[in-house]
C-alpha atoms as a PDB file:
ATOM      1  CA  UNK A   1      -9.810  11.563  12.645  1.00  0.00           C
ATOM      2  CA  UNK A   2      -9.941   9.243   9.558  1.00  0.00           C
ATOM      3  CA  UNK A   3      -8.841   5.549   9.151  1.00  0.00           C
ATOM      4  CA  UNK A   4      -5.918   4.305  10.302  1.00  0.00           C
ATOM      5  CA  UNK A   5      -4.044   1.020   8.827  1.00  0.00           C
ATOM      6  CA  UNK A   6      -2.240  -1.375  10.720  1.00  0.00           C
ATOM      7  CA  UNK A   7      -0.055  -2.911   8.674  1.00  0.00           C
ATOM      8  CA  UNK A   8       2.069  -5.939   8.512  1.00  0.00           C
ATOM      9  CA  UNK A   9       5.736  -6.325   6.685  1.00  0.00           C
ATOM     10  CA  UNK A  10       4.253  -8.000   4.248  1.00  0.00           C
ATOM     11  CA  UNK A  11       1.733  -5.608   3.103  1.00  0.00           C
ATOM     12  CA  UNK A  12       3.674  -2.196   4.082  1.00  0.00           C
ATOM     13  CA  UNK A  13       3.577  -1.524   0.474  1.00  0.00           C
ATOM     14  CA  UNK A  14      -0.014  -1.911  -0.166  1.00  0.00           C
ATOM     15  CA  UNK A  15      -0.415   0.329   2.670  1.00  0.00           C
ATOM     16  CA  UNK A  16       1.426   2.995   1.532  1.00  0.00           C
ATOM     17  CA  UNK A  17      -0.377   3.261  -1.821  1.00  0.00           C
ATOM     18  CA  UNK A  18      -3.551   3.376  -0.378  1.00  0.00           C
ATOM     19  CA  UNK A  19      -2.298   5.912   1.915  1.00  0.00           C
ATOM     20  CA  UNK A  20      -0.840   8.008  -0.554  1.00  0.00           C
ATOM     21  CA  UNK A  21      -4.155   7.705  -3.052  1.00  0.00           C
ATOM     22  CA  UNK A  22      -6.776   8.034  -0.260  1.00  0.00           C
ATOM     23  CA  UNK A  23      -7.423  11.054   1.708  1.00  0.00           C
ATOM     24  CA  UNK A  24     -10.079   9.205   4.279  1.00  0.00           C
ATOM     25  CA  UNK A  25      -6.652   6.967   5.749  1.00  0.00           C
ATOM     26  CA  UNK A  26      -4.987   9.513   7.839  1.00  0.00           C
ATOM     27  CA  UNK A  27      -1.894   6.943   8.992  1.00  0.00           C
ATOM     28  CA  UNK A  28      -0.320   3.938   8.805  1.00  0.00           C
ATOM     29  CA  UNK A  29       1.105   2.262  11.842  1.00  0.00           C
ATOM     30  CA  UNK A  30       3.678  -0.286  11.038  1.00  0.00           C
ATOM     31  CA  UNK A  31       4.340  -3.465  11.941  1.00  0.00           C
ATOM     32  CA  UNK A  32       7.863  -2.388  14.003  1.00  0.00           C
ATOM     33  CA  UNK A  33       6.428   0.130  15.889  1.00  0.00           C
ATOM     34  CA  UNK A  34       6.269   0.539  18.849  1.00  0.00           C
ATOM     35  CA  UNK A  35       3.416   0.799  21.747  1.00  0.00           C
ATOM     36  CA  UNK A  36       4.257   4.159  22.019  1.00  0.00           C
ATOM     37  CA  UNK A  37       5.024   5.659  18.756  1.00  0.00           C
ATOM     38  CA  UNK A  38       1.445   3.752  17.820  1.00  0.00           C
ATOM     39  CA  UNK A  39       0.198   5.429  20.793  1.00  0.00           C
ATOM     40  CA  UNK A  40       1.665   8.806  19.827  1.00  0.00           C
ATOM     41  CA  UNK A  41       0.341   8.682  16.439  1.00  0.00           C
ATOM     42  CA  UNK A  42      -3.300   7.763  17.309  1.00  0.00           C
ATOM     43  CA  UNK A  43      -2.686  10.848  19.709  1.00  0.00           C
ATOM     44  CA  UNK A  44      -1.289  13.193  17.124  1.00  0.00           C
ATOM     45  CA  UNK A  45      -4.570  12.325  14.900  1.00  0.00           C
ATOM     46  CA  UNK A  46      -7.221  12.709  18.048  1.00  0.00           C
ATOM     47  CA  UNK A  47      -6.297  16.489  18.532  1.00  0.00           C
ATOM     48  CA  UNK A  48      -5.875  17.257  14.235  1.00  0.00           C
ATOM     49  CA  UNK A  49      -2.756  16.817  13.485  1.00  0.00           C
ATOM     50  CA  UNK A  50      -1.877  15.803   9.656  1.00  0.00           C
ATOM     51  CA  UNK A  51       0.407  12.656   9.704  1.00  0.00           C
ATOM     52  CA  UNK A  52       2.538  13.012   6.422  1.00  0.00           C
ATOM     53  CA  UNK A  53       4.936  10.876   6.959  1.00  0.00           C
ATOM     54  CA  UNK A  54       5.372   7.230   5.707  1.00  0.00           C
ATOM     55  CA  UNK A  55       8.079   4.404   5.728  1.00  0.00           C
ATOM     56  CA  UNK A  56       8.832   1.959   3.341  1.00  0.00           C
ATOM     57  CA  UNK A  57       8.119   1.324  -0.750  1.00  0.00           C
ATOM     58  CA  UNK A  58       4.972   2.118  -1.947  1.00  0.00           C
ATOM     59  CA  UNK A  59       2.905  -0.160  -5.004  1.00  0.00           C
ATOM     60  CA  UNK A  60       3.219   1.874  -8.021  1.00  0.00           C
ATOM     61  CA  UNK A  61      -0.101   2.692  -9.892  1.00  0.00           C
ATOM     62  CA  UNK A  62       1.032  -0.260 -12.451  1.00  0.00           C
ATOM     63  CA  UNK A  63       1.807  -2.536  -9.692  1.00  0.00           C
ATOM     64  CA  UNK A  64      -1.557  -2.115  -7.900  1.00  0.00           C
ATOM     65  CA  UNK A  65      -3.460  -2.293 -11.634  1.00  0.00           C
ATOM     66  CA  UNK A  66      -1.442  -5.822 -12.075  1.00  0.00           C
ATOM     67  CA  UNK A  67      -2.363  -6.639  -7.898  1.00  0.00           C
ATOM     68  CA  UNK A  68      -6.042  -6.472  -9.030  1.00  0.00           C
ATOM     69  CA  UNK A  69      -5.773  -8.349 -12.011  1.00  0.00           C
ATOM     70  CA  UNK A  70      -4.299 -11.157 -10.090  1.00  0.00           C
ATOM     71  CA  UNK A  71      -6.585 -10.967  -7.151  1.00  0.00           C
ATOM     72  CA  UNK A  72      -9.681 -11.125  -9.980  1.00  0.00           C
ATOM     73  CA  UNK A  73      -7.976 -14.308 -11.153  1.00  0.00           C
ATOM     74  CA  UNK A  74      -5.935 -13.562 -14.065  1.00  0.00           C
ATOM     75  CA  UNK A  75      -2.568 -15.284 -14.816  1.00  0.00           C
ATOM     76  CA  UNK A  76       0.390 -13.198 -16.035  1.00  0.00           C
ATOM     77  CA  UNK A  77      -0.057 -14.232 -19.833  1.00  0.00           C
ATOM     78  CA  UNK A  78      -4.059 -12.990 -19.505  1.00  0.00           C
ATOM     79  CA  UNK A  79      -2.424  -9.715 -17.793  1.00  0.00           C
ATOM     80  CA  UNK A  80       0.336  -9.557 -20.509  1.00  0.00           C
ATOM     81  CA  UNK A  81      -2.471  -9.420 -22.851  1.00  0.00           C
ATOM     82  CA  UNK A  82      -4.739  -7.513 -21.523  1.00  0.00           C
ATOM     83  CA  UNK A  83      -2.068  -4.192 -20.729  1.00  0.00           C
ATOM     84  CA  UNK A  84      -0.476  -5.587 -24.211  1.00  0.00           C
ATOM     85  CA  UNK A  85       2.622  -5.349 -22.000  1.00  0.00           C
ATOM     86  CA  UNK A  86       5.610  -7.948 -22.223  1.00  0.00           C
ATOM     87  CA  UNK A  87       5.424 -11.132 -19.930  1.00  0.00           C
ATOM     88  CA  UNK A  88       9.165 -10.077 -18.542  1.00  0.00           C
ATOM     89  CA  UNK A  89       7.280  -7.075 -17.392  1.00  0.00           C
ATOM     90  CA  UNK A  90       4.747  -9.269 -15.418  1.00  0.00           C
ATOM     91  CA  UNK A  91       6.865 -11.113 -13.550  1.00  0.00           C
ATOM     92  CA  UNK A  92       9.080  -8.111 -12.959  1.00  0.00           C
ATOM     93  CA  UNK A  93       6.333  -6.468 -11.462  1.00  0.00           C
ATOM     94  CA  UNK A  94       4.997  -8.556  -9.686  1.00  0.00           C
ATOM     95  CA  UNK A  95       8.384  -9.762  -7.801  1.00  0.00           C
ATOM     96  CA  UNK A  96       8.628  -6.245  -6.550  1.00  0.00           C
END
């Protein structure tokens, strides 16, 4: 069957990467649906169905590289430097 995210509106986007990058999450149920769409999904997995589908933005490899910087405690001007990428980038990306 696989792992299935629950996600919140907040982190639909997260989500979504990691659903697109790891074969072991086989679907993402959002935070808008239903009882029985989430029902029908965890029902299409049980008998082997292949849930392709998602909704929503998903983090960009850059994004995600800039998520983990921040989450290890960098600020934008250590990130900056360490991708030698302009600040303006930084903040771009991480408004999105």
């Amino acid at each position: 069957m696989g792992i299935v995210l629950v996600s919140d509106r907040n982190m639909q986007s997260l989500a979504n990467y990691w659903r697109k990058h790891n074969s072991a999450i086989s679907a993402v149920i959002y935070n808008d649906d239903g009882l029985d769409v989430a029902n029908e999904k965890i029902r299409q997995l049980f008998i082997g169905r292949y849930l392709s589908f998602t909704r929503g933005n998903t983090l960009t490899q850059m994004e995600f590289t800039i998520m983990g910087y921040m989450v290890s405690g960098y600020n934008p001007y250590q990130i900056a430097e360490v991708l030698d990428m302009d600040i303006r980038s930084i903040y771009d990306l991480t408004q999105q």
